[in-house]
Every structure is written in C-alpha cells, then in structure tokens.
Protein backbone atom coordinates (compact mmCIF):
# COMPACT_ATOMS: atom_id res chain seq x y z
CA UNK A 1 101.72 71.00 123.16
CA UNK A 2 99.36 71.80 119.95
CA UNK A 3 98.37 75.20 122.05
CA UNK A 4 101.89 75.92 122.33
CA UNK A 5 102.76 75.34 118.24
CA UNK A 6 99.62 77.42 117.62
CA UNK A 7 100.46 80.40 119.67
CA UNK A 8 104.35 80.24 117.79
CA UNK A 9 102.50 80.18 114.59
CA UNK A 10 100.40 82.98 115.50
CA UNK A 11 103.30 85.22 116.76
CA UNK A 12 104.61 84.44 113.58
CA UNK A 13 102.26 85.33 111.33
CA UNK A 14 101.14 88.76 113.25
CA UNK A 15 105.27 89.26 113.07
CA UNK A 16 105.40 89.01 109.18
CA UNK A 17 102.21 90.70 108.39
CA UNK A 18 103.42 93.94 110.42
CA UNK A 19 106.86 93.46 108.66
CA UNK A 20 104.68 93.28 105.29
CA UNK A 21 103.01 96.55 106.60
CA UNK A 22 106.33 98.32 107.46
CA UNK A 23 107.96 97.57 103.89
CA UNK A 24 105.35 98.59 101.78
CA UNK A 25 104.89 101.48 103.72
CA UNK A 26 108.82 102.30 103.31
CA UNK A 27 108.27 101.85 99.15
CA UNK A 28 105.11 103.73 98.69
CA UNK A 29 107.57 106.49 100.69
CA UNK A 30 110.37 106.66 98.92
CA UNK A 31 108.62 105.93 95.57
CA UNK A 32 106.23 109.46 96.47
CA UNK A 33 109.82 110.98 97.32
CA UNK A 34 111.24 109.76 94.03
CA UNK A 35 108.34 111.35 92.22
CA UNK A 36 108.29 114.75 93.92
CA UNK A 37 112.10 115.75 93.70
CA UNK A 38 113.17 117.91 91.27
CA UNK A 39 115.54 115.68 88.77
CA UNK A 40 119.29 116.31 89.22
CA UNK A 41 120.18 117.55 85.65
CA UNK A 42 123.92 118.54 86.39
C-alpha cells in the first residue's frame, strides 16, 4: 500500500514540475514577444 501512495506522489510531483516547466516557458514567450513588437501608437 505505501509503494502504491509513493508512486501517486511521484506521478504527482513529475506532473506539476513539467506543468511548472510549461508555464514559465509560456511567460518568458510572450514577455520576449511583448518586448520585441513595435508599440501600437494609433
């Protein structure tokens, strides 16, 4: 039963630090997109 619980809490940890990985990779994008654009000064 503990093996079971520990393998859960593993899947669950690997799941969230991949989703970390994904989101910060998504803001470091669209912050470098943010800063490259020309400004829309209409």
């Amino acid at each position: 039963m503990l093996k079971k619980i520990l393998i859960v809490v593993g899947v669950i940890g690997v799941a969230a630090f991949v989703a970390k990985k994904v989101k910060d990779a998504n803001d470091e994008r669209a912050l470098w997109h943010e800063a490259t654009t020309a400004p829309d000064l209409r």
